[in-house]
Protein backbone atom coordinates (compact mmCIF):
# COMPACT_ATOMS: atom_id res chain seq x y z
CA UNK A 1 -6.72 26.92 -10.61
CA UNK A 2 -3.23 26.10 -9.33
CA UNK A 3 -3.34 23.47 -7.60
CA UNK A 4 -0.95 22.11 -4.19
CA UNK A 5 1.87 19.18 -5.53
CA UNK A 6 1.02 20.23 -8.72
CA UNK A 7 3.32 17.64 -11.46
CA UNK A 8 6.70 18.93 -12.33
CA UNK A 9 5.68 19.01 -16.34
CA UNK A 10 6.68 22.70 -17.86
CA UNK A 11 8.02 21.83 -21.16
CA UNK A 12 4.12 20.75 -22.75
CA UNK A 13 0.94 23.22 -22.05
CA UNK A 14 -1.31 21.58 -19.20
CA UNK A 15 -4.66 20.91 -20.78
CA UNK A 16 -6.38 20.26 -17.57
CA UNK A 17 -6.15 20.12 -13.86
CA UNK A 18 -8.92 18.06 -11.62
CA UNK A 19 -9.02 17.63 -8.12
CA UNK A 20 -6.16 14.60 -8.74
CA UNK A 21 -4.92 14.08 -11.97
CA UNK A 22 -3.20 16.67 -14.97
CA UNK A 23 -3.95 16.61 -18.20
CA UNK A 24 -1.08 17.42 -20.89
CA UNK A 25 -1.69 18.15 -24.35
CA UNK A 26 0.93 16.53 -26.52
CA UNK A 27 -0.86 17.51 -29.81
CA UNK A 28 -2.52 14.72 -31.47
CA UNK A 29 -3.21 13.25 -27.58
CA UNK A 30 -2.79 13.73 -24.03
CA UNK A 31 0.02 12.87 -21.06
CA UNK A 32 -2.47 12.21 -18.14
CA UNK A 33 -0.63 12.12 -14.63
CA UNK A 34 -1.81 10.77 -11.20
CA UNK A 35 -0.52 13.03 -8.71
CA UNK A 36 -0.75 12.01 -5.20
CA UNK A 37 -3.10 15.01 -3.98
CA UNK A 38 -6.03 13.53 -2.35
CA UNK A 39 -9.90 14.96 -1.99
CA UNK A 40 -12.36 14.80 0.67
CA UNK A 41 -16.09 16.40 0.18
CA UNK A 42 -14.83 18.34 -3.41
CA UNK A 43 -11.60 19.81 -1.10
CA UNK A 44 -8.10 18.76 -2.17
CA UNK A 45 -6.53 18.53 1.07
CA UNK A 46 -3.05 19.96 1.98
CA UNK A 47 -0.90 16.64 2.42
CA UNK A 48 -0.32 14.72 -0.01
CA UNK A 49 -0.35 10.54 0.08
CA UNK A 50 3.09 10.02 -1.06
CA UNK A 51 2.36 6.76 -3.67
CA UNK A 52 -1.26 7.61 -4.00
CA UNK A 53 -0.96 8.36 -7.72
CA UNK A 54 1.09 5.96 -8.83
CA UNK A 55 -1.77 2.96 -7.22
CA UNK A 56 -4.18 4.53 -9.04
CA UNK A 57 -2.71 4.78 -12.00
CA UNK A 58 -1.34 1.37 -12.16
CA UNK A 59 -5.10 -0.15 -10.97
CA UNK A 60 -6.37 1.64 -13.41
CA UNK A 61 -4.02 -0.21 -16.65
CA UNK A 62 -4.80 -3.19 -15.14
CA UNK A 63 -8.47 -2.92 -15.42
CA UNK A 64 -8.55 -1.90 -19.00
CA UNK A 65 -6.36 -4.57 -19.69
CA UNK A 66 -8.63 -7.11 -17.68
CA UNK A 67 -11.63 -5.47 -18.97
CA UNK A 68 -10.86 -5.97 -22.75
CA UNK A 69 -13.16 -3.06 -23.79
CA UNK A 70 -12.35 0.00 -25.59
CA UNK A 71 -10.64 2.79 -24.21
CA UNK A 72 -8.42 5.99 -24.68
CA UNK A 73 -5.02 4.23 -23.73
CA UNK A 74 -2.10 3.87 -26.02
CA UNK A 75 0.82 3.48 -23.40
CA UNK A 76 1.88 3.90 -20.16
CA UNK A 77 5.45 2.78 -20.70
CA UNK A 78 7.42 6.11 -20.64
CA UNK A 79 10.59 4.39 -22.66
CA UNK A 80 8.04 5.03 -25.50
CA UNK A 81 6.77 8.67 -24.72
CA UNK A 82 7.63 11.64 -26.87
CA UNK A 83 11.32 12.90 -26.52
CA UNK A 84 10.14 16.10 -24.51
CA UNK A 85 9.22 14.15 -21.23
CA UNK A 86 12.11 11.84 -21.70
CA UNK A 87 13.81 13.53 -18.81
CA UNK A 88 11.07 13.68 -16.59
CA UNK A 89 10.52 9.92 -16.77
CA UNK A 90 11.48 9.07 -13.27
CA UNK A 91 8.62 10.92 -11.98
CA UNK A 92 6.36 9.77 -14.54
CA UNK A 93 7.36 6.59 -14.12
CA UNK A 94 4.30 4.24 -12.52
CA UNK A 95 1.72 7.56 -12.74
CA UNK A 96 1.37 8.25 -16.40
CA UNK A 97 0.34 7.39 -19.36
CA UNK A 98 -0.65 8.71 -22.87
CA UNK A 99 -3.54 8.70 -23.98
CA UNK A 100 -6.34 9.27 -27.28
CA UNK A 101 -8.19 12.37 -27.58
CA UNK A 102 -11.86 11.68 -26.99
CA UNK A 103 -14.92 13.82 -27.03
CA UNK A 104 -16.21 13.33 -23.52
CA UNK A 105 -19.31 12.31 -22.95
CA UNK A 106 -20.35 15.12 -19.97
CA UNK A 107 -22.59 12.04 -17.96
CA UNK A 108 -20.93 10.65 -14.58
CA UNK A 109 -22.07 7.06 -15.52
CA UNK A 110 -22.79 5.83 -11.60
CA UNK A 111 -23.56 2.19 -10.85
CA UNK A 112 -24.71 1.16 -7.24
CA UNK A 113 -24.63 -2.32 -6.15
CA UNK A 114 -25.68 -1.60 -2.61
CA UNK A 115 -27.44 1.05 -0.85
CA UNK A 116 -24.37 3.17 1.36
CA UNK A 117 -23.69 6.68 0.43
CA UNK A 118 -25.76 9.47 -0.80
CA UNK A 119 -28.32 6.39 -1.62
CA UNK A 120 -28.60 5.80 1.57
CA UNK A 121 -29.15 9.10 2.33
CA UNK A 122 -31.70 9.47 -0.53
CA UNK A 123 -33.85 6.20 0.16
CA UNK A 124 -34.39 7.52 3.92
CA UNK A 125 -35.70 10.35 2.99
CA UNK A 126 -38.04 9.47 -0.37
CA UNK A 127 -37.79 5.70 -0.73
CA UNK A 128 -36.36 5.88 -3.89
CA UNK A 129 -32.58 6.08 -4.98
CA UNK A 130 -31.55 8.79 -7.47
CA UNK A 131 -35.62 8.22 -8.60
CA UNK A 132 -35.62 4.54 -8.49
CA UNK A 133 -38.13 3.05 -6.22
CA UNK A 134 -37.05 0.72 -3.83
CA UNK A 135 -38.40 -1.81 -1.59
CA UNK A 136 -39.65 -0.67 1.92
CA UNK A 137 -37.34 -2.09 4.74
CA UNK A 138 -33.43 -2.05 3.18
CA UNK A 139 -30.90 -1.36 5.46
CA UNK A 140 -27.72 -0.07 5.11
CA UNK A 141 -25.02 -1.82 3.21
CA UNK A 142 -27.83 -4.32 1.81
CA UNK A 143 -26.84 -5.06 -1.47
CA UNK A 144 -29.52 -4.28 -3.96
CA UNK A 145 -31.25 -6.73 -5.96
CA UNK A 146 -30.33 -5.65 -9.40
CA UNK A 147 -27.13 -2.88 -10.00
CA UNK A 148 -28.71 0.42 -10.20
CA UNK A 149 -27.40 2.80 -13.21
CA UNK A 150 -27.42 6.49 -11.47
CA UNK A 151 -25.76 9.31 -13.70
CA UNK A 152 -24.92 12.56 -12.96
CA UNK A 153 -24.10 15.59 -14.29
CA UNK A 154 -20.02 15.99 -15.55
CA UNK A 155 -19.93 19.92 -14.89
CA UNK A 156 -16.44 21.44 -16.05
CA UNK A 157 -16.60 23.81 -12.89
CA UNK A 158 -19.37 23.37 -9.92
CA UNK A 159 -20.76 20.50 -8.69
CA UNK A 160 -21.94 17.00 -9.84
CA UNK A 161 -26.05 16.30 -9.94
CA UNK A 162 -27.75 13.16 -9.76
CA UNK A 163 -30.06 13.07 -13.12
CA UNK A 164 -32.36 10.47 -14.14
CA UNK A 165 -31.19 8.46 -16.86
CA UNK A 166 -34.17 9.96 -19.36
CA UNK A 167 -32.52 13.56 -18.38
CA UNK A 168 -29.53 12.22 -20.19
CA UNK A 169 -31.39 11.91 -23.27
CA UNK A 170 -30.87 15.73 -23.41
CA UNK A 171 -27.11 15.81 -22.68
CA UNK A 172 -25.63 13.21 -25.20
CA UNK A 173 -29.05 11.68 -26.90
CA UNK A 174 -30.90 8.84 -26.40
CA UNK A 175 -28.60 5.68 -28.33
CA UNK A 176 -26.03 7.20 -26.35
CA UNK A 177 -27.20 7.35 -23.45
CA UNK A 178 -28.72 3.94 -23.50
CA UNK A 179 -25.29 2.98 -24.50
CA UNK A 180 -23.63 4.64 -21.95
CA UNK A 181 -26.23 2.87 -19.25
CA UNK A 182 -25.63 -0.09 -20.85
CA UNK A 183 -21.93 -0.08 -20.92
CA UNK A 184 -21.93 0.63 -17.41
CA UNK A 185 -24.09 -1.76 -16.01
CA UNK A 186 -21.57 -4.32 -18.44
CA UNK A 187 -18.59 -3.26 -16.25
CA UNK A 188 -19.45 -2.83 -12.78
CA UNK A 189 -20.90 -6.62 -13.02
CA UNK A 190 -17.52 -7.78 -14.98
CA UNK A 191 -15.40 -6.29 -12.07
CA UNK A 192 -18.03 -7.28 -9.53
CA UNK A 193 -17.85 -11.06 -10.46
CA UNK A 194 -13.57 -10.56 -10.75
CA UNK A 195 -13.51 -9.25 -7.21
CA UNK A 196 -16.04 -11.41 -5.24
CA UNK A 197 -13.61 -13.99 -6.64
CA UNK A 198 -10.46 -12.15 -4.65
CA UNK A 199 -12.29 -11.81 -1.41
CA UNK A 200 -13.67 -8.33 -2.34
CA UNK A 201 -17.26 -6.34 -2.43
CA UNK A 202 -17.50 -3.80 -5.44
CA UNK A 203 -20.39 -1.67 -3.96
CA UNK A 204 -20.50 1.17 -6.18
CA UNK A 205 -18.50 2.73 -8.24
CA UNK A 206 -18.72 5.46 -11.55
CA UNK A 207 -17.30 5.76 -15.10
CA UNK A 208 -16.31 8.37 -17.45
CA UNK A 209 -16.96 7.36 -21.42
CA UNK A 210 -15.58 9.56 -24.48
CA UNK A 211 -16.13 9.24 -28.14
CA UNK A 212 -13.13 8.11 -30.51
CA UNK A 213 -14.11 7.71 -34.23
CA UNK A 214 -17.43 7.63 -33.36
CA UNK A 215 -17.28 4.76 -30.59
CA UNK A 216 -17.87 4.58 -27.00
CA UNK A 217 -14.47 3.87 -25.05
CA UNK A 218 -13.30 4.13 -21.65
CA UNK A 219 -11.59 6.78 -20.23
CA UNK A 220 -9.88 8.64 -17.36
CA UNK A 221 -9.64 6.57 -14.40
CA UNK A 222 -11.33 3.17 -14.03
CA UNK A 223 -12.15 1.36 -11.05
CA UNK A 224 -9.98 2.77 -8.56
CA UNK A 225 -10.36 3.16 -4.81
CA UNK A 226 -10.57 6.82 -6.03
CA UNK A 227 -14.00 6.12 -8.13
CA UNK A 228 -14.83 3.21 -5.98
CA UNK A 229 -16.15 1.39 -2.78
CA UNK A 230 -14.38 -1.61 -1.81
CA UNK A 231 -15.15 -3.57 1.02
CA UNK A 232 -13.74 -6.50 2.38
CA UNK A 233 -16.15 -9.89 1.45
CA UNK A 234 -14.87 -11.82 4.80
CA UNK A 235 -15.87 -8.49 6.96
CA UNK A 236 -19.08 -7.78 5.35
CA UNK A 237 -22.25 -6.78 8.00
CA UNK A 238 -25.28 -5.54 6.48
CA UNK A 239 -26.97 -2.78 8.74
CA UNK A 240 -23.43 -0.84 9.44
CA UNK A 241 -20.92 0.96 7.85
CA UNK A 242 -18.00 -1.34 6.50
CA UNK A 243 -14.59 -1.16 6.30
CA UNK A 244 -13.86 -0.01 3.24
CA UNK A 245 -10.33 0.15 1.13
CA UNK A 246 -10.43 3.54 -0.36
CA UNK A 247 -10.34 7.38 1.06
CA UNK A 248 -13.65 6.70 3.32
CA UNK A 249 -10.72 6.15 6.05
CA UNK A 250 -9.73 10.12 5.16
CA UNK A 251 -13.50 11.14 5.21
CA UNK A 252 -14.24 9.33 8.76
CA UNK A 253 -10.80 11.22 10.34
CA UNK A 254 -12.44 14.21 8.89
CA UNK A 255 -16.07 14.09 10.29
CA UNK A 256 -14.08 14.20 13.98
CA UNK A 257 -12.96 17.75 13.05
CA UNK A 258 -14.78 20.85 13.75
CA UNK A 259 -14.02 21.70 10.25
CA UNK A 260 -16.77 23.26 7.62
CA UNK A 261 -15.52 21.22 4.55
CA UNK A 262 -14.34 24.14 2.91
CA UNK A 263 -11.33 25.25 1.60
CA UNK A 264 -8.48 25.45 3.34
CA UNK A 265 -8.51 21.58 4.64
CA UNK A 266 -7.20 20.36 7.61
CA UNK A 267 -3.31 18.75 6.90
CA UNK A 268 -3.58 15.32 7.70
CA UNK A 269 -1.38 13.79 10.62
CA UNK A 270 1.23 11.13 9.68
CA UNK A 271 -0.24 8.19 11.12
CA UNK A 272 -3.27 8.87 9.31
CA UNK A 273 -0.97 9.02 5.24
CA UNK A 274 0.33 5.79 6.62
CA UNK A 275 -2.59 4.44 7.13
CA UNK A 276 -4.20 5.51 4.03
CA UNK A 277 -1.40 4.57 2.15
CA UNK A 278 -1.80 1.24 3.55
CA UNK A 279 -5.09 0.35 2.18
CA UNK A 280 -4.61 1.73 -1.39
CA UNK A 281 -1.77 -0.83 -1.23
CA UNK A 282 -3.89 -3.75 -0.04
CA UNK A 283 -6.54 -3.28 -2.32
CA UNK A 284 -4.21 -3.09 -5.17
CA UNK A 285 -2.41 -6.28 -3.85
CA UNK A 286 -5.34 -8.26 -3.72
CA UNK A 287 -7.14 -7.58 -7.22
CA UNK A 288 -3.74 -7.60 -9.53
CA UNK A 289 -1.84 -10.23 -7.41
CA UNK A 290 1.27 -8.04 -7.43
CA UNK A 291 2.81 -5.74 -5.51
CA UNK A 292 2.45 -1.70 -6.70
CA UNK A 293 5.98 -0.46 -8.24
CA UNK A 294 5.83 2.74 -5.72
């Protein structure tokens, strides 16, 4: 798969290329890049959001740094990576860093703090959210009374699946898949409680986990408006949609097109990068404290 605004990187072999980020293998570990390609319903759109990558990857070293729980990093400052990217540091600048080799665990580890989404979707129609029975009566937005842990499948190529947390057992084993539900559920109410106390709603959001001398760490991205729903605390309405500091802005501008969510996507006007752009920044702003280095 080649990929629009693919990175610049030719002199290591590219390990891996997802919908936003490229994978470089530098031997004994791996140069992972945020590009600023963005992706709407499994489609990486035409236009880049100039910046895009660099939030991300920047939100994503402060949480594991906040966090204080294992994970895959070793450093993001490119002074200190390996002579062969020295002279593409500029670019990597803000959107890298290098990371530990880890067996990955092939479980999306979900956690939902309120019902919006495809939960939403999936209580209307049985009740129950990803198999977990729910009270008759919730609305949308409400938060839920306990986090609910919903994995799905981590496919190399096709789609994600919503599985029930038993069908992990059969993917990675039962201790690790109780530790994987576990870890989760840890997390999301960490960052929950950190944001509430900045003004913002974690709804949902999902996790990757990997294996590194035989211990559960973090890895790939973590808590980003990418793998996330933020909402703003002081704008919160149960019963609605919400405004929401991530790429739901992209995916609202979208469902106005007569478009069939299919490859090629739509390029996306100016006004609507800026805007985009704009949020990324805010929420970014208002978790670290700091302004992005862009």
């Amino acid at each position: 798969m080649s990929l629009k605004f693919d990175t610049p990187i030719t002199d290591v072999p590219l390990f891996h290329q997802g919908k936003v980020r490229d994978m470089y293998d530098l031997g004994d570990s791996f140069l992972m890049v945020a590009s600023d390609r963005l992706s709407a319903f499994d489609v990486v759109l035409p236009t880049p959001i100039t910046g895009k990558g660099k939030i991300l990857n920047q939100l994503s070293l402060f949480w594991f740094e906040h966090l204080g729980m294992p994970n895959h990093l070793i450093t993001a400052n490119v002074d200190e990576y390996p002579a062969v990217l020295q002279k593409y540091k500029d670019y990597l600048r803000g959107r890298s860093m290098i990371v530990k080799k880890a067996k990955r665990h092939s479980v999306e580890c979900i956690v939902r703090g309120y019902i919006v989404g495809s939960g939403w979707k999936d209580y209307q129609k049985t009740g129950k959210i990803c198999g977990h029975v729910l009270p008759e009566g919730l609305q949308l937005c409400q938060k839920l009374e306990k986090p609910l842990y919903t994995p799905s499948t981590k496919p190399d190529v096709g789609h994600d699946e919503n599985i029930s947390f038993e069908q992990t057992f059969d993917i990675v084993g039962e201790k690790v898949a109780t530790d994987l539900r576990d870890l989760s559920l840890d997390v999301y109410t960490k960052a929950r409680d950190y944001a509430a106390s900045k003004g913002i709603i974690l709804a949902d959001t999902k996790f990757e986990f990997g294996e590194i001398d035989g211990k559960t760490v973090l890895i790939d991205e973590v808590l980003t408006p990418d793998s996330s729903r933020y909402w703003p605390a002081d704008k919160y309405q149960v019963g609605k949609n919400q405004e929401s500091f991530d790429k739901q802005y992209v995916r609202d501008w979208l469902e106005t097109l007569d478009w069939g969510k299919t490859y090629p996507g739509p390029e996306i006007p100016a006004e609507v990068v800026k805007n985009t752009l704009a949020k990324y920044v805010e929420i970014f702003v208002r978790l670290t404290g700091r302004e992005p280095e862009l």
